[in-house]
Protein backbone atom coordinates (compact mmCIF):
# COMPACT_ATOMS: atom_id res chain seq x y z
CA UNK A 1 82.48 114.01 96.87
CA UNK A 2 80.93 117.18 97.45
CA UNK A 3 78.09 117.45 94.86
CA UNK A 4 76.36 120.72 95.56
CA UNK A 5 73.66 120.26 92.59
CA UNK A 6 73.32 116.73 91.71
CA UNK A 7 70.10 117.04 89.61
CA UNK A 8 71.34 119.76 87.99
CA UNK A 9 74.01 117.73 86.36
CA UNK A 10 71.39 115.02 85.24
CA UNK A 11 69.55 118.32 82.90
CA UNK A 12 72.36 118.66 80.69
CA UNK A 13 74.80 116.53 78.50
CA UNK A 14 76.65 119.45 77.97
CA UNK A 15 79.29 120.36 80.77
CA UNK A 16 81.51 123.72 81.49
CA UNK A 17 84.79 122.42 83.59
CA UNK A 18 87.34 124.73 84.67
CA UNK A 19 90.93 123.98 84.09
CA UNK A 20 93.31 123.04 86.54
CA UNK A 21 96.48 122.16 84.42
CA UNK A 22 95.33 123.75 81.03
CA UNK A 23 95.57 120.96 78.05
CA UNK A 24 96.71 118.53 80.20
CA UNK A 25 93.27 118.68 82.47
CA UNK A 26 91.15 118.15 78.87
CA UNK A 27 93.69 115.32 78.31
CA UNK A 28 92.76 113.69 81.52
CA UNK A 29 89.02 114.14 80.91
CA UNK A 30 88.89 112.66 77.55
CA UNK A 31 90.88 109.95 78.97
CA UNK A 32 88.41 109.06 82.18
CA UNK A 33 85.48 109.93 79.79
CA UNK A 34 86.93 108.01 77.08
CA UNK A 35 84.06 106.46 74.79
CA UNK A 36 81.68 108.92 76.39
CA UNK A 37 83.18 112.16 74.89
CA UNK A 38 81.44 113.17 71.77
CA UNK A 39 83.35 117.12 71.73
CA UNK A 40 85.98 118.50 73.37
CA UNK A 41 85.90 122.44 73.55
CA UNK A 42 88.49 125.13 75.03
CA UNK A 43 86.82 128.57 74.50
CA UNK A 44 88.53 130.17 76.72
CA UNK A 45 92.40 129.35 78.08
CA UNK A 46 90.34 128.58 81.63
CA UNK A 47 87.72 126.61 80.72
CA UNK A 48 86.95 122.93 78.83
CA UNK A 49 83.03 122.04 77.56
CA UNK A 50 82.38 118.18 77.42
CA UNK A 51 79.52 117.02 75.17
CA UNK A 52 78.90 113.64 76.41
CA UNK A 53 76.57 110.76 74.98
CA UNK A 54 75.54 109.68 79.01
CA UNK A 55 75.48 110.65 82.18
CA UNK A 56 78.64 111.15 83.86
CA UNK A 57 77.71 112.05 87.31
CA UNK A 58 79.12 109.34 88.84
CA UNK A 59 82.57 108.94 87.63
CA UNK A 60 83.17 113.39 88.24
CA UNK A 61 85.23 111.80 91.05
CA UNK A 62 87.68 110.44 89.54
CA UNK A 63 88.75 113.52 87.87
CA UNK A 64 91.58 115.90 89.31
CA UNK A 65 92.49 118.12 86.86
CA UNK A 66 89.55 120.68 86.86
CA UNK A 67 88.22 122.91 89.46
CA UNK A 68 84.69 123.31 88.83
CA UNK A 69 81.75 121.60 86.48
CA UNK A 70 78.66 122.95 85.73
CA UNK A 71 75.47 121.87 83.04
CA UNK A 72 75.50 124.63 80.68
CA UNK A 73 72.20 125.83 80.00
CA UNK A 74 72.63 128.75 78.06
CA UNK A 75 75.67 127.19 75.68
CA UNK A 76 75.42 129.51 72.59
CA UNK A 77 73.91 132.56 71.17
CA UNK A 78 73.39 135.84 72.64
CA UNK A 79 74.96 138.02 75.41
CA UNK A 80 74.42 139.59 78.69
CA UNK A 81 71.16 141.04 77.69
CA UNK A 82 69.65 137.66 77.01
CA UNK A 83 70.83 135.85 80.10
CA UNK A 84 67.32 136.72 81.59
CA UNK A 85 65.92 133.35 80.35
CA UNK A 86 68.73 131.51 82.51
CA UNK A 87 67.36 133.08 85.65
CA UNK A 88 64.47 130.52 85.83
CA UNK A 89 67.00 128.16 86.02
CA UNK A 90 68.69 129.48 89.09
CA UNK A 91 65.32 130.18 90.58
CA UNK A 92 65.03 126.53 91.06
CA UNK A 93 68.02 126.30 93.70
CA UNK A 94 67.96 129.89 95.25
CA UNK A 95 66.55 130.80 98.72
CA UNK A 96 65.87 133.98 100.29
CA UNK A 97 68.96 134.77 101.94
CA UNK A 98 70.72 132.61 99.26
CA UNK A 99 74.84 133.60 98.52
CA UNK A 100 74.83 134.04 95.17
CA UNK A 101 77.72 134.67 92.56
CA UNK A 102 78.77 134.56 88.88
CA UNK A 103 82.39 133.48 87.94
CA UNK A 104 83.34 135.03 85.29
CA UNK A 105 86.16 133.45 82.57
CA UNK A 106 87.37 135.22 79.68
CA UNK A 107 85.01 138.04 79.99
CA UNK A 108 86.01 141.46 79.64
CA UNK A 109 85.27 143.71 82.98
CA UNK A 110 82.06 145.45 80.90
CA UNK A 111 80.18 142.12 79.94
CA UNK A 112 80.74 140.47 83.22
CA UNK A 113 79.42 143.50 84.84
CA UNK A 114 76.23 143.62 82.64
CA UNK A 115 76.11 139.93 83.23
CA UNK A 116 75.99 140.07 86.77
CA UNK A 117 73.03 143.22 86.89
CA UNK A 118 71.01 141.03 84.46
CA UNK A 119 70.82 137.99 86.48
CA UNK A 120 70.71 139.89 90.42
CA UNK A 121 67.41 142.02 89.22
CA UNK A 122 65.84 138.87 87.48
CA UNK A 123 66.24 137.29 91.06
CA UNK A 124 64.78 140.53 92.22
CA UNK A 125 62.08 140.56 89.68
CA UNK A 126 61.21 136.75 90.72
CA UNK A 127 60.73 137.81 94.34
CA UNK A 128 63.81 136.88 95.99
CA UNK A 129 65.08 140.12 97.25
CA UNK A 130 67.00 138.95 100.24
CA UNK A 131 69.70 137.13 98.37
CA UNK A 132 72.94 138.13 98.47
CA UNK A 133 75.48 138.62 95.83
CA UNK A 134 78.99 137.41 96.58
CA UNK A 135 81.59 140.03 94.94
CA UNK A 136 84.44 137.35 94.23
CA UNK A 137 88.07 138.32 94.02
CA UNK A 138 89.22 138.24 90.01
CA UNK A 139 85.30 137.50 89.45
CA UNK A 140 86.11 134.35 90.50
CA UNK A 141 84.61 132.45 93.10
CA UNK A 142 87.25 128.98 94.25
CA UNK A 143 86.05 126.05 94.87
CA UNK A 144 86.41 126.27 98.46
CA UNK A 145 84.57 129.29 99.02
CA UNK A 146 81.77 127.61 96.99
CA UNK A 147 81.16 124.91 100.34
CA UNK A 148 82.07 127.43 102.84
CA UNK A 149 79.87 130.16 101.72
CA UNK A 150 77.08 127.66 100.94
CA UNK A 151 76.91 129.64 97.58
CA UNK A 152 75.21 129.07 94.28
CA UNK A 153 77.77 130.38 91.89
CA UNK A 154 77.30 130.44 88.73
CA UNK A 155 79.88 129.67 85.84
CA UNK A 156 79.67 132.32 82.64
CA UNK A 157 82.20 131.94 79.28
CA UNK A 158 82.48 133.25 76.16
CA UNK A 159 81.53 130.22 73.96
CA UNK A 160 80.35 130.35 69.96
CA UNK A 161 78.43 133.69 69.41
CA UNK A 162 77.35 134.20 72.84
CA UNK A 163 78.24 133.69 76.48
CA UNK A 164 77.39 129.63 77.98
CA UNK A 165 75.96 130.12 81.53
CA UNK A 166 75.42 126.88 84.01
CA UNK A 167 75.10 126.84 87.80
CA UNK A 168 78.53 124.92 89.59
CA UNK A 169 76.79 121.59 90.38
CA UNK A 170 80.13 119.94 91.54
CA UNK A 171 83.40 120.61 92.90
CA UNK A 172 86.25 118.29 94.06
CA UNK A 173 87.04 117.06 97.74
CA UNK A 174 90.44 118.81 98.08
CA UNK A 175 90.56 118.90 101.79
CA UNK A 176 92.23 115.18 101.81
CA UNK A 177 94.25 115.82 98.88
CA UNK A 178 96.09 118.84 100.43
CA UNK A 179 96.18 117.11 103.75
CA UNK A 180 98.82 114.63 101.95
CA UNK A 181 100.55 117.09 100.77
CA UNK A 182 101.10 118.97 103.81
CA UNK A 183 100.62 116.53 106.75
CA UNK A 184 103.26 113.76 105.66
CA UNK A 185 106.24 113.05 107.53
CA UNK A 186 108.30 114.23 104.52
CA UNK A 187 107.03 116.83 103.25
CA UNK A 188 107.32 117.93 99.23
CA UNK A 189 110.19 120.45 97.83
CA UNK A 190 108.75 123.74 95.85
CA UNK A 191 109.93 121.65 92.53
CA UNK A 192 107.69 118.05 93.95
CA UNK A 193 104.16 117.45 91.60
CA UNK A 194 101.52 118.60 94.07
CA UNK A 195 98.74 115.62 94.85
CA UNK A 196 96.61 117.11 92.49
CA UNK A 197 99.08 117.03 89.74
CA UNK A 198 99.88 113.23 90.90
CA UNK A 199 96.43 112.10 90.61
CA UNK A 200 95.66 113.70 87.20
CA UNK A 201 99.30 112.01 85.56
CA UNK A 202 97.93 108.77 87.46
CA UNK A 203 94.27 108.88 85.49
CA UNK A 204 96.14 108.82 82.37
CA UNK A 205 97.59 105.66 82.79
CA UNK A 206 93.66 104.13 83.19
CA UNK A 207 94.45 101.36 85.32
CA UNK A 208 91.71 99.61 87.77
CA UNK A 209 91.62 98.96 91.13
CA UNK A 210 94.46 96.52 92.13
CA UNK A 211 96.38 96.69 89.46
CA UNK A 212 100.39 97.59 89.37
CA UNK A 213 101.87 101.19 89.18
CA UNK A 214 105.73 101.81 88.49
CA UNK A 215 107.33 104.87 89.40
CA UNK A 216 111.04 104.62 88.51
CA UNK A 217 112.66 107.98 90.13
CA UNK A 218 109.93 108.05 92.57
CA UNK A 219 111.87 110.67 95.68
CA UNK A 220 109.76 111.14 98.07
CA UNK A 221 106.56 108.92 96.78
CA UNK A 222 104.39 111.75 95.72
CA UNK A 223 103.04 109.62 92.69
CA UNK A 224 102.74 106.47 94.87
CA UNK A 225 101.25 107.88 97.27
CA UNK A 226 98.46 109.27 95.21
CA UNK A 227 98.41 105.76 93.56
CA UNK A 228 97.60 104.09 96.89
CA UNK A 229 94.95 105.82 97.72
CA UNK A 230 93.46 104.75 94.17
CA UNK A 231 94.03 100.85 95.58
CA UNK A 232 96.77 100.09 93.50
CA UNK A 233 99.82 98.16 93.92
CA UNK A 234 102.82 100.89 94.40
CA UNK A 235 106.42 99.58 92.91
CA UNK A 236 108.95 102.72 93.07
CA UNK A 237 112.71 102.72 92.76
CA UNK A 238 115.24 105.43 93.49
CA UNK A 239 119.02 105.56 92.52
CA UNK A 240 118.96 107.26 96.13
CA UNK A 241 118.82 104.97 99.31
CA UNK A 242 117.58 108.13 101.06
CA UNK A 243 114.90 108.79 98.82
CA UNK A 244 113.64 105.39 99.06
CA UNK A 245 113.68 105.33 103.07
CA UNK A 246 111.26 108.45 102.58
CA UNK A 247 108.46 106.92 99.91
CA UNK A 248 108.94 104.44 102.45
CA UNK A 249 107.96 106.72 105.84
CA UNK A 250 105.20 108.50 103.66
CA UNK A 251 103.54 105.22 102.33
CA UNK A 252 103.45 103.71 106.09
CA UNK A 253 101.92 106.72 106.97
CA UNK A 254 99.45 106.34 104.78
CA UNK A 255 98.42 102.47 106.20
CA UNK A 256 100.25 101.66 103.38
CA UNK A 257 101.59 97.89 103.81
CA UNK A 258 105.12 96.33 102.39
CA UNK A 259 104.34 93.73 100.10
CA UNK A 260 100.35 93.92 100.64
CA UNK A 261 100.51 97.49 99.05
CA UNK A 262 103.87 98.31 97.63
CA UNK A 263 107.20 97.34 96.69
CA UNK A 264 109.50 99.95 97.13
CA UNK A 265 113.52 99.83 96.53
CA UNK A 266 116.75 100.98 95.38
CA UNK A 267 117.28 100.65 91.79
CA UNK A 268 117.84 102.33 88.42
CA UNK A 269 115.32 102.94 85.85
CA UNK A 270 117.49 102.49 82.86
CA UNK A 271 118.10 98.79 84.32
CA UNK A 272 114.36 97.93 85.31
CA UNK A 273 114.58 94.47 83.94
CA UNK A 274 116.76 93.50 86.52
CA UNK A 275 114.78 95.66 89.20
CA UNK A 276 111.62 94.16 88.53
CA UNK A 277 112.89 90.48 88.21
CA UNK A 278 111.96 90.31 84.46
CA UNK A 279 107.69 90.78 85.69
CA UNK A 280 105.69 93.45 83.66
CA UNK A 281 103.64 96.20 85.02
CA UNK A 282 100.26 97.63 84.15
CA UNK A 283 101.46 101.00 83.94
CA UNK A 284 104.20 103.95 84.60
CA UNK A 285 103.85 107.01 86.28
CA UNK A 286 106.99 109.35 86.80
CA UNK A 287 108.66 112.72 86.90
CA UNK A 288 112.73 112.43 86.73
CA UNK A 289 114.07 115.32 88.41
CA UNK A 290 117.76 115.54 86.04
CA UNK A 291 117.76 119.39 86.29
CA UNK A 292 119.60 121.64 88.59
CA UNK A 293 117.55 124.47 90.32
CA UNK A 294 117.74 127.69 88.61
CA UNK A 295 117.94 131.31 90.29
CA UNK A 296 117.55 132.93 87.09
CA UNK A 297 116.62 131.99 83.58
CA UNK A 298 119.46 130.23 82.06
CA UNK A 299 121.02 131.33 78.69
CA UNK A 300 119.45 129.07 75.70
CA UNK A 301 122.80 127.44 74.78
CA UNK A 302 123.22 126.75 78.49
CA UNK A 303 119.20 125.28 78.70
CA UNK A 304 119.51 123.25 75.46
CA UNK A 305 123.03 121.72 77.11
CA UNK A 306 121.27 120.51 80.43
CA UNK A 307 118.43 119.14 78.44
CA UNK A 308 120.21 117.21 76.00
CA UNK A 309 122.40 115.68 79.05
CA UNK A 310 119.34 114.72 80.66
CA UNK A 311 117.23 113.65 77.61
CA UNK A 312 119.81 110.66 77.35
CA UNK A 313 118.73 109.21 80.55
CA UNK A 314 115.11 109.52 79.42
CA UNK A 315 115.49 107.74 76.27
CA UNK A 316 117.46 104.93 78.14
CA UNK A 317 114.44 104.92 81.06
CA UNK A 318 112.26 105.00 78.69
CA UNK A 319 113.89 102.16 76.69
CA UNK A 320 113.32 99.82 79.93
CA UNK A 321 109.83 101.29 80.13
CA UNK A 322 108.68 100.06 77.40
CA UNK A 323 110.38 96.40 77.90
CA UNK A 324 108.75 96.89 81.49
CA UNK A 325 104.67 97.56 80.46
CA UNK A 326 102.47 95.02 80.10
CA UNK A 327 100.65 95.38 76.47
CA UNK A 328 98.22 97.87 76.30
CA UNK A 329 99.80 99.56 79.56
CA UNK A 330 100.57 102.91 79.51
CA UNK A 331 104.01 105.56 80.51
CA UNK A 332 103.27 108.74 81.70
CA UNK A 333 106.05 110.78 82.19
CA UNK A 334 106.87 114.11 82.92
CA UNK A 335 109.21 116.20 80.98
CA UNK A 336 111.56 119.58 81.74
CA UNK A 337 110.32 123.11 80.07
CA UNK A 338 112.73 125.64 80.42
CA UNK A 339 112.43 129.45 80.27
CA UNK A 340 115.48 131.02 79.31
CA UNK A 341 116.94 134.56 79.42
CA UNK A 342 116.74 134.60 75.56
CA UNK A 343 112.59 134.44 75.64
CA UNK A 344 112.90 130.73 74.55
CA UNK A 345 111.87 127.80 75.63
CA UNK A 346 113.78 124.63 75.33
CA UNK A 347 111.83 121.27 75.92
CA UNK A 348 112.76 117.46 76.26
CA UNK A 349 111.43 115.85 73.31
CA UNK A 350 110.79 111.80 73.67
CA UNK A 351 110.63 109.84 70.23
CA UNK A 352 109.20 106.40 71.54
CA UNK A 353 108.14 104.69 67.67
CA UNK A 354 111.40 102.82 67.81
CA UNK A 355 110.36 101.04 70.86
CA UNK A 356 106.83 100.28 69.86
CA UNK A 357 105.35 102.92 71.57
CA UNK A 358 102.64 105.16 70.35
CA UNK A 359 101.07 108.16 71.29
CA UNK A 360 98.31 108.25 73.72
CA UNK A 361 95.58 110.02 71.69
CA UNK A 362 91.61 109.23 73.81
CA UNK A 363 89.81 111.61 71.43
CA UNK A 364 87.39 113.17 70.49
CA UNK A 365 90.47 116.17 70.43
CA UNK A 366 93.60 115.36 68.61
CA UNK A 367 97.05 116.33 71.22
CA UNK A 368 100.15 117.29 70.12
CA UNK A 369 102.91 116.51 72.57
CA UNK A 370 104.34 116.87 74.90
CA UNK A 371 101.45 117.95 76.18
CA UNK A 372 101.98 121.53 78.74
CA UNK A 373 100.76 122.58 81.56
CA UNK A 374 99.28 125.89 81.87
CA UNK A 375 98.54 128.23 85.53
CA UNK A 376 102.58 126.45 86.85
CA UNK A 377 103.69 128.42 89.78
CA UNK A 378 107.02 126.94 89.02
CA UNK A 379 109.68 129.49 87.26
CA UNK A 380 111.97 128.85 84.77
CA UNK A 381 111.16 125.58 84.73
CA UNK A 382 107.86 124.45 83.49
CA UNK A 383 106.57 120.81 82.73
CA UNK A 384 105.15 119.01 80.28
CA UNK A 385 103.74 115.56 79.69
CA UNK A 386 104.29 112.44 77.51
CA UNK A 387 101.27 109.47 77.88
CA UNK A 388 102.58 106.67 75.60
CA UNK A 389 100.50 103.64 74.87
CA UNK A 390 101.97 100.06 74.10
CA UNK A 391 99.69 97.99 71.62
CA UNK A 392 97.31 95.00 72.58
């Protein structure tokens, strides 16, 4: 877990994280922080601030959903001009010969610019004339150049009246994530959740080591395979006998064991009962794929036809979901957003209070679902998410 400033992130309760999914990344961090979240702030469309009541240094790991986190130390008040206080604070971790850099999020081209003067000649000023600043592209420097360049970068927001300022003290380990993705015998299709994606729907169902995952429509075992490599059990079912020979190939690539790690087999998720031997399961993670691929943005009528077609076989998965969870377990599930050619957009709604279901809501921020998510390079269809909680 590569930690570039651990101290740093023991100076402040008060943490800048950017996005990786939009709302559905500050869902997934209220959820993991749950109980430690006092405030839940997006000032910007890029980036989330997490006032916490403890430490959280130790559980950053488990979060997927964000690319960056930094203590704020400058959180509110003032502007460009009055960032020179913050350069003490970089002081502390800069070198001569340091790479240094300032992401900039929701700033307009003239602020970050008199940002970025301000803080490179109080460096100078300090006596460290030999470090060099990074010129990112988009004022923006990823994650990965971070640990390649060996950089201190700095993280710099509009937030209240002023612009919040911390140095990036962690970033996530993506290097195994994306190995998954790319390096198992069957590979993902352009539409497939990414790993990330998988392990940030997986977080909202909170379960603990060992404990029982169900992915109903699982194709090609994205979800389960991200599940795995949390240590939990994997049950999947596919209507397809094909699909279920490749979660199959991708879990025993993994070291993944039958029966020791997962149960995998055909079956259909409106019948789950009867797939699952009448046993409950800690939680459900899934995406059903019910949508045809789209070379153009469909007509709305056309859209709202497709989704209403498919939404039936939600509500009757869903049905067996909920007859499937233990109490207190949680469904996650993944729902169609469509773009169409009239500038609309046409979602799956889900309506779960006749089953006993009710909406996951962690706090301290109040979501209205389905929850989106936001920087998709998907087209016309987008997703959104559903976390649904059954009562203790």
């Amino acid at each position: 877990m590569p930690f570039i400033l651990r101290k740093a992130l023991k100076e402040s309760n008060q943490l800048g994280m950017v996005l990786a999914f939009g709302q559905l990344s500050v869902l997934e961090i209220c959820s993991v922080f749950h109980g430690a979240a006092l405030k839940a702030e997006t000032p910007c469309e890029r980036v989330a601030v997490l006032q916490t009541d403890r430490q959280i240094t130790d559980d950053l790991g488990r979060i997927a959903g964000i690319h960056k986190c930094a203590p704020l130390t400058m959180a509110e008040g003032g502007g460009p001009a009055d960032a020179r206080e913050f350069v003490e604070v970089l002081c502390r971790y800069l070198e001569e010969k340091s790479n240094f850099a300032v992401s900039g999020y929701g700033l307009d081209a003239t602020e970050y610019e008199a940002l970025v003067r301000v803080l490179l000649d109080g460096i100078r000023d300090a006596g460290l004339r030999k470090v060099r600043l990074l010129r990112p592209r988009n004022n923006e420097l990823l994650s990965e150049d971070i640990l390649k360049r060996e950089a201190l970068d700095v993280m710099a927001f509009p937030y209240h009246d002023g612009i919040a300022l911390g140095p990036t003290a962690w970033v996530p380990d993506s290097t195994s994530m994306r190995s998954r993705g790319v390096g198992r015998p069957v590979p993902r299709s352009e539409i497939s959740l990414s790993p990330r994606l998988a392990r940030t729907l997986i977080n909202l169902a909170g379960l603990q080591s060992g404990e029982a995952l169900l992915d109903p429509f699982c194709g090609s075992g994205t979800i389960l395979a991200e599940a795995f490599t949390e240590s939990l059990y994997c049950i999947g079912f596919d209507s397809s006998a094909a699909r279920v020979h490749e979660t199959v190939r991708n879990l025993r690539w993994l070291g993944a064991l039958e029966g020791t790690s997962f149960h995998v087999r055909k079956g259909d998720a409106r019948d789950l009962k009867r797939s699952l031997r009448g046993s409950k399961v800690d939680g459900v993670v899934t995406e059903p794929v019910l949508l045809p691929a789209f070379e153009a943005r469909p007509k709305t009528a056309t859209a709202e036809e497709l989704v209403n077609n498919a939404g039936e076989v939600y509500s009757r998965a869903l049905d067996s979901m909920a007859d499937s969870v233990r109490r207190g377990g949680r469904i996650v599930v993944v729902v169609p957003v469509i773009q169409t050619m009239d500038g609309e957009e046409v979602v799956l709604s889900l309506d779960a209070r006749d089953l006993g279901l009710r909406l996951y809501q962690p706090g301290p921020v109040g979501f209205e679902y389905p929850v989106r998510l936001s920087f998709e390079t998907t087209r016309w269809v987008r997703r959104a998410v559903y976390v649904f909680e059954s009562p203790l």
